[in-house]
N, C-alpha and C. Protein backbone atom coordinates (compact mmCIF):
# COMPACT_ATOMS: atom_id res chain seq x y z
N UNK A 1 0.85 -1.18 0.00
CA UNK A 1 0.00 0.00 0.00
C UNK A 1 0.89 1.24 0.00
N UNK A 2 0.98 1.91 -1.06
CA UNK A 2 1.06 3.38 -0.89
C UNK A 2 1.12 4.19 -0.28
N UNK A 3 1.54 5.05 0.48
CA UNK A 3 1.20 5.85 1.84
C UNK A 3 1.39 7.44 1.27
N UNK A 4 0.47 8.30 1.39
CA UNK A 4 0.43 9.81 0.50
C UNK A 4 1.05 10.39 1.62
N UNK A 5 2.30 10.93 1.34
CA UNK A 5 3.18 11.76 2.26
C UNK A 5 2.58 13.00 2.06
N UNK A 6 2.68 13.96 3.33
CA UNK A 6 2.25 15.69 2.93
C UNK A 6 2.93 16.60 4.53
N UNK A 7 3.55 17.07 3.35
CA UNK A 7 4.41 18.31 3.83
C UNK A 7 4.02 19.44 4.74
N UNK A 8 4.36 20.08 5.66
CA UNK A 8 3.86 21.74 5.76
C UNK A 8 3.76 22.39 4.15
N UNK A 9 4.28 22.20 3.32
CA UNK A 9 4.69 22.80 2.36
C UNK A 9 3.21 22.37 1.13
N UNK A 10 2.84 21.04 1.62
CA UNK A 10 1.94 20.41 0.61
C UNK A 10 1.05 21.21 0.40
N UNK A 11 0.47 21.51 -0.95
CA UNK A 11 -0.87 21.85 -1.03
C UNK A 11 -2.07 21.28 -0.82
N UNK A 12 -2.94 21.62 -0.35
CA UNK A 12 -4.34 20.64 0.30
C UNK A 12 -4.97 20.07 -1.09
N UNK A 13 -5.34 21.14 -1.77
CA UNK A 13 -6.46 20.77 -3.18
C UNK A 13 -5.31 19.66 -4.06
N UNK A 14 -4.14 19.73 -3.94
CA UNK A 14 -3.42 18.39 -4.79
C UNK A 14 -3.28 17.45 -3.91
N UNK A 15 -2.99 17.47 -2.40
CA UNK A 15 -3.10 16.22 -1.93
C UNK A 15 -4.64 15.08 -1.98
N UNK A 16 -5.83 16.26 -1.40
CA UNK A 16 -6.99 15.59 -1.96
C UNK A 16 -7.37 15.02 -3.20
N UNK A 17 -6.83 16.00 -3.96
CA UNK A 17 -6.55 14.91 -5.70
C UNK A 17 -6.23 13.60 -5.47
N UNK A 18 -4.91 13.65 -4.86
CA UNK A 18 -4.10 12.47 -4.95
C UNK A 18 -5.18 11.08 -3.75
N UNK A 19 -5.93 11.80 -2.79
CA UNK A 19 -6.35 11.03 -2.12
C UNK A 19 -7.95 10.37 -2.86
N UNK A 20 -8.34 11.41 -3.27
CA UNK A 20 -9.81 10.86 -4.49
C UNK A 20 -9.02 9.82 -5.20
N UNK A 21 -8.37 9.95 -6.05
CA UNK A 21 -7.94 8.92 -7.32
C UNK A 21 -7.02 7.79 -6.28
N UNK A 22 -7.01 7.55 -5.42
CA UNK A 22 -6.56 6.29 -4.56
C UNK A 22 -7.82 5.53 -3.92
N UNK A 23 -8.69 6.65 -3.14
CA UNK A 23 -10.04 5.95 -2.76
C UNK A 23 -10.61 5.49 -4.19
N UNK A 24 -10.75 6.43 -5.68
CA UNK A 24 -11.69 5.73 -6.33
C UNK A 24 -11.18 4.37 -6.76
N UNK A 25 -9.82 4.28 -6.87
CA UNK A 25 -8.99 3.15 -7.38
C UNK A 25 -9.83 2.05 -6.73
N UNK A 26 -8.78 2.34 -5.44
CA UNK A 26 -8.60 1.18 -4.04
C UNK A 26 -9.91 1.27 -3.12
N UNK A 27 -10.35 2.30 -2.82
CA UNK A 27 -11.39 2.65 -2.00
C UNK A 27 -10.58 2.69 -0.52
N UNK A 28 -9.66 2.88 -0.33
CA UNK A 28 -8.93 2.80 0.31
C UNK A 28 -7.46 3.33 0.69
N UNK A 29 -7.24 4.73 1.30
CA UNK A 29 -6.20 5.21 1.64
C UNK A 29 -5.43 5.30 3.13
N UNK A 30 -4.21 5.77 2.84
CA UNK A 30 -3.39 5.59 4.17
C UNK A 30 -2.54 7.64 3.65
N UNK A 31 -2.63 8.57 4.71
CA UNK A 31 -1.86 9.88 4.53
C UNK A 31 -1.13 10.09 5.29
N UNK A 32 0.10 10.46 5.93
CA UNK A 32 0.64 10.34 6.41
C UNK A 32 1.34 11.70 7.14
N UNK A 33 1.79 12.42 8.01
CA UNK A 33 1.98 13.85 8.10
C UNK A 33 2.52 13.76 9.86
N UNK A 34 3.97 14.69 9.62
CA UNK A 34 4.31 15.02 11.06
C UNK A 34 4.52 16.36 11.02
N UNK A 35 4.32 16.72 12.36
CA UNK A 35 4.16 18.10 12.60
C UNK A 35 2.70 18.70 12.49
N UNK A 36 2.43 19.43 13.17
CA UNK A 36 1.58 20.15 13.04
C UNK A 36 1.29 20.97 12.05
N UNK A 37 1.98 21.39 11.12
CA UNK A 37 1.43 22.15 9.83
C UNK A 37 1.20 21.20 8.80
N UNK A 38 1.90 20.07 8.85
CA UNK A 38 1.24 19.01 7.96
C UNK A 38 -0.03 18.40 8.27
N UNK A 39 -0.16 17.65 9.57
CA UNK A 39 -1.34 17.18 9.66
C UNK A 39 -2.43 18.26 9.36
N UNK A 40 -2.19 19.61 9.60
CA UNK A 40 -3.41 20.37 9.16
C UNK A 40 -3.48 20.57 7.52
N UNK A 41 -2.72 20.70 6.92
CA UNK A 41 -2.99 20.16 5.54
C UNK A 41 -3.61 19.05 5.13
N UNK A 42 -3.14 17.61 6.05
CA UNK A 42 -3.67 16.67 5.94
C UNK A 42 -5.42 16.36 5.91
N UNK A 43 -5.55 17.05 7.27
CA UNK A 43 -7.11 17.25 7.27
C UNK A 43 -8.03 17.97 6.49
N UNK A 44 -7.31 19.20 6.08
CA UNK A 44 -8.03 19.69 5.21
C UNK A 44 -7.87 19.36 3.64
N UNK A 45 -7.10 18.51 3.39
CA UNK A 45 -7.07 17.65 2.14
C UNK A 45 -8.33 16.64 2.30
N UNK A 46 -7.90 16.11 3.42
CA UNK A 46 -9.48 14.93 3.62
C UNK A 46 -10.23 15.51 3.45
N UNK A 47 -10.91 16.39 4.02
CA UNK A 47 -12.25 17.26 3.95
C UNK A 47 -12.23 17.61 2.39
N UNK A 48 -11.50 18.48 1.73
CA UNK A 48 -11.33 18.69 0.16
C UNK A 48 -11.67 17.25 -0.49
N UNK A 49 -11.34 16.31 -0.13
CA UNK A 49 -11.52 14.87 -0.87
C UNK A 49 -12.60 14.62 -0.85
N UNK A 50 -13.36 14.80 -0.09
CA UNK A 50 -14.67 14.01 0.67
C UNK A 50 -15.43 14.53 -0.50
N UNK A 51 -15.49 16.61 -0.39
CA UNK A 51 -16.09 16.93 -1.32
C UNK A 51 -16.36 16.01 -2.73
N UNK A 52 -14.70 16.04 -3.56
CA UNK A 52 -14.42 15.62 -4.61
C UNK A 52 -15.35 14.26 -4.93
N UNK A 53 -14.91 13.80 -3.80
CA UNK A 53 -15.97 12.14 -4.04
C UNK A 53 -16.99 12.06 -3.92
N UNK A 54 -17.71 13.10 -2.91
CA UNK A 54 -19.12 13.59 -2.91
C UNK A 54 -20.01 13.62 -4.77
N UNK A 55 -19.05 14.20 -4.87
CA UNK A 55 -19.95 14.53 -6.68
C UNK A 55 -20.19 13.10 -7.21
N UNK A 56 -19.02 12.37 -7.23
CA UNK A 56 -19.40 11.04 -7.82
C UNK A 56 -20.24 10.05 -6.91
N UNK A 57 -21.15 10.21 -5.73
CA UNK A 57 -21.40 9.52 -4.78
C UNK A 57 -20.39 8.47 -4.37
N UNK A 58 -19.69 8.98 -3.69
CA UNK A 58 -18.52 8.16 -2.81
C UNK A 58 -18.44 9.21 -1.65
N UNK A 59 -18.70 7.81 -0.27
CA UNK A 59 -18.76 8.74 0.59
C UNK A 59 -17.59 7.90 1.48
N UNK A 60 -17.01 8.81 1.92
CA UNK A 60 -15.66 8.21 2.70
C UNK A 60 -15.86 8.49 4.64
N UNK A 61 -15.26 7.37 5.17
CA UNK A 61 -14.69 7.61 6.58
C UNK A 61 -13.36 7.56 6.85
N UNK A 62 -12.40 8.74 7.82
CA UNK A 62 -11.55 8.61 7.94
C UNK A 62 -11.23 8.53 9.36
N UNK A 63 -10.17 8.02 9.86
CA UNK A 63 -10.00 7.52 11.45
C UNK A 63 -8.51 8.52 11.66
N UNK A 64 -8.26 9.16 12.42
CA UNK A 64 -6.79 9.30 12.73
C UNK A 64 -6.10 8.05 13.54
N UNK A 65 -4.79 7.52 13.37
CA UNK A 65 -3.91 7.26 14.34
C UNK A 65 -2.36 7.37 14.40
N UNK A 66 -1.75 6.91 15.51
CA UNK A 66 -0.18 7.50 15.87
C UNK A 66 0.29 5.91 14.77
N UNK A 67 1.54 7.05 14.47
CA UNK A 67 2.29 5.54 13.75
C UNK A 67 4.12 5.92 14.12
N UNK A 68 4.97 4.82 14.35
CA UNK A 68 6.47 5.07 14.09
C UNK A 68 6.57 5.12 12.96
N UNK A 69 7.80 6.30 12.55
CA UNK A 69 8.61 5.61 11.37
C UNK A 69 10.03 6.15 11.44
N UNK A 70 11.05 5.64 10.74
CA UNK A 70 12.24 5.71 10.66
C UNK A 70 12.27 7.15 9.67
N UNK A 71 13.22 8.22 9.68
CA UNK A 71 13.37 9.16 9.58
C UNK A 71 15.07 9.96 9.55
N UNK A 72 16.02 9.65 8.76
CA UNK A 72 16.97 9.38 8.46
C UNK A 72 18.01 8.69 10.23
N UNK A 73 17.26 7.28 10.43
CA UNK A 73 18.09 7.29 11.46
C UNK A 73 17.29 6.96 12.47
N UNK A 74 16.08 8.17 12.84
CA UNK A 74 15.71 8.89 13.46
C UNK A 74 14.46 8.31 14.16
N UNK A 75 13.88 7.85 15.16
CA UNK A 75 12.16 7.39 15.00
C UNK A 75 11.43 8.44 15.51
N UNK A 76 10.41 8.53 14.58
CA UNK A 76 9.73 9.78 14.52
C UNK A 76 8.01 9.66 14.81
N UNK A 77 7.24 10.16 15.39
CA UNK A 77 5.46 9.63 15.56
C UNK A 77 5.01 10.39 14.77
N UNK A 78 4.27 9.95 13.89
CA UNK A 78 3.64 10.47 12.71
C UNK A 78 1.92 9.90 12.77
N UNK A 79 1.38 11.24 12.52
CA UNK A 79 0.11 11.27 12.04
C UNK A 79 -0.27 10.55 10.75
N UNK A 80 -1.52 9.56 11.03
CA UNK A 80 -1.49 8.65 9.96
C UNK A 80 -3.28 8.66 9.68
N UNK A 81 -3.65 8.94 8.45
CA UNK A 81 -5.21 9.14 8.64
C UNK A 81 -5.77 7.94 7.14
N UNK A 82 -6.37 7.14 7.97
CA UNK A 82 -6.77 6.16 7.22
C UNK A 82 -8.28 6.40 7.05
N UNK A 83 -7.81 6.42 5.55
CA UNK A 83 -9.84 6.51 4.69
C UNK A 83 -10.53 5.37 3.97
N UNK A 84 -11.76 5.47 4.00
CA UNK A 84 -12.09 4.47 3.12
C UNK A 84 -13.22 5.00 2.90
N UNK A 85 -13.90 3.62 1.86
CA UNK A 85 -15.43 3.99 1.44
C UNK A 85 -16.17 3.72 2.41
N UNK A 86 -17.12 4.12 2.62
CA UNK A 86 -18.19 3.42 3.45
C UNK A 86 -19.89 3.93 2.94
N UNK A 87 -20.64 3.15 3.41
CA UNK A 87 -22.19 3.15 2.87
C UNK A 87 -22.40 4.08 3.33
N UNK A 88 -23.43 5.24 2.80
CA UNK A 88 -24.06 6.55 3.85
C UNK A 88 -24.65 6.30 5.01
N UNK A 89 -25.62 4.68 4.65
CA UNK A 89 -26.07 4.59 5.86
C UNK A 89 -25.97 4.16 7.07
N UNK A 90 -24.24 4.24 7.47
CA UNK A 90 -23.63 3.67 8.58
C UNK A 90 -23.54 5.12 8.99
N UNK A 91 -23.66 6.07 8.60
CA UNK A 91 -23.12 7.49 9.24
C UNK A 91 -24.11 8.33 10.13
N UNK A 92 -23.93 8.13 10.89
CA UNK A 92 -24.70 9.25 12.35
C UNK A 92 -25.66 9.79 11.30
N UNK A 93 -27.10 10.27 12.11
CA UNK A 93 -27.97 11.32 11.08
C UNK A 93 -27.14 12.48 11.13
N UNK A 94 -26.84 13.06 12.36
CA UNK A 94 -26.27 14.72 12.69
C UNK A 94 -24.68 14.66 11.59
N UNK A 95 -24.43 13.90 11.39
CA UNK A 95 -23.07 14.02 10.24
C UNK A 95 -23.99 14.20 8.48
N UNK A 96 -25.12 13.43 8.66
CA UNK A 96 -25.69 13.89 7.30
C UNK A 96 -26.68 14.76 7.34
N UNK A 97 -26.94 15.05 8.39
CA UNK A 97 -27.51 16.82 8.73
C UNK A 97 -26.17 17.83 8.07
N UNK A 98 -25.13 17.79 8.83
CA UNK A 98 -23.89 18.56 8.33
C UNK A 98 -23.38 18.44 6.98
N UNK A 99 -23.55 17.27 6.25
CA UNK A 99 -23.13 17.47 4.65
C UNK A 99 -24.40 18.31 4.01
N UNK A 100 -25.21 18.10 4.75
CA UNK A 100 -26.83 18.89 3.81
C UNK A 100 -26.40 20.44 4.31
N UNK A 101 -26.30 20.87 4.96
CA UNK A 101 -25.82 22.17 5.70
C UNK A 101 -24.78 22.59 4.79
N UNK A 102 -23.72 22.08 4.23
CA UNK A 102 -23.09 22.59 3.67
C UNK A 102 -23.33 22.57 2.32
N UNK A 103 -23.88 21.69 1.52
CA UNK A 103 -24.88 21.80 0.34
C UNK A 103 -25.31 22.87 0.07
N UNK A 104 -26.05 23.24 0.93
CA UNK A 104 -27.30 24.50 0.97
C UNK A 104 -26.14 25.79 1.48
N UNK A 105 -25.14 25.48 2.08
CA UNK A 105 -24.40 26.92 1.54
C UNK A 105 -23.97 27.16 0.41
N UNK A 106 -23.32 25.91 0.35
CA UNK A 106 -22.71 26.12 -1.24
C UNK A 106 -23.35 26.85 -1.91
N UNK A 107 -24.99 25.88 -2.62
CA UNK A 107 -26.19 26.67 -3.35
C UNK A 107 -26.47 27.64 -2.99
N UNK A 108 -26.06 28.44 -1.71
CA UNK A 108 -26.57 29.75 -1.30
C UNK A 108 -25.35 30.77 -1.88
N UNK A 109 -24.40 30.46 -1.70
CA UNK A 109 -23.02 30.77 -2.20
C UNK A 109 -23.09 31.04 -3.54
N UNK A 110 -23.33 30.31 -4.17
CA UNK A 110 -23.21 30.23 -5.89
C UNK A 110 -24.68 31.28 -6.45
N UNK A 111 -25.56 30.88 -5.57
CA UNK A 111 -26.74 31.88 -5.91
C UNK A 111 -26.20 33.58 -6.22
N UNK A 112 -25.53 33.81 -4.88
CA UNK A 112 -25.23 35.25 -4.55
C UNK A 112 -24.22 35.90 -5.38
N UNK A 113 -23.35 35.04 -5.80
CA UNK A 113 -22.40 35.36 -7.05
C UNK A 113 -22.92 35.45 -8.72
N UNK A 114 -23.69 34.50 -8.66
CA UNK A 114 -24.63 34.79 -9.41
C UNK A 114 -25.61 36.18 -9.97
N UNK A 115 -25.77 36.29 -8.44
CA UNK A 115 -26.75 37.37 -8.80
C UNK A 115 -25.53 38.36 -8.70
N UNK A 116 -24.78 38.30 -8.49
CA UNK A 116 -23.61 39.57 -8.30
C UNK A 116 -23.28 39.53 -10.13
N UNK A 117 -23.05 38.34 -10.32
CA UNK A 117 -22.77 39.18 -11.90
C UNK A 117 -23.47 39.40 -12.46
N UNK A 118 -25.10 39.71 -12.59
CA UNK A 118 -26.02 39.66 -13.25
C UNK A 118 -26.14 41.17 -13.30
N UNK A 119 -25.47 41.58 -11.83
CA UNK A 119 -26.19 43.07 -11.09
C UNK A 119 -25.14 44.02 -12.47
């Protein structure tokens, strides 16, 4: 298995790329991130992904956990966030209250720009 490394440096919208086209493959990813400016890329790549797979109905769960790894030498604890597919209807209602919530901003979002270039 593959493991998607991400940097402080990484960009979120290409790591979530990279994490869509592994879930649609495999249905199944492993990301990997130390430090605190990575794992927050990390997460907000997941979240960016979720979207992405959202459109094609693929709906993903992801778990955090601690992992070792070797690091020139070095052993290092690294943030490790494992995704996969899962059915919608294993997911809490109040989590698919919150994807509908953000739906309806979006559409509220896109409305208002809308009407902004119209004006």
């Amino acid at each position: 298995m593959e493991i998607i490394k991400v940097s402080a440096r990484s960009r979120s919208t290409a790591v979530a790329g990279a994490i869509a086209g592994v879930i649609r493959e495999k249905n199944y990813a492993e990301v990997q991130a130390i430090g605190a400016s990575a794992v927050n890329q990390s997460l907000k790549a997941a979240a960016i992904a979720r979207g992405y797979l959202q459109e094609d109905n693929i709906t993903i769960a992801c778990v955090p956990v601690f992992t070792d790894v070797m690091i020139q030498g070095l052993e290092r604890t690294a943030i490790k966030l494992v995704i996969w597919v899962v059915s919608p209807e294993v997911l809490p209602q109040r989590l698919l209250e919150l994807f509908e919530e953000e739906e309806m901003a979006k559409a509220a979002a896109a409305m208002t720009l809308t009407e902004e270039l119209e004006a």
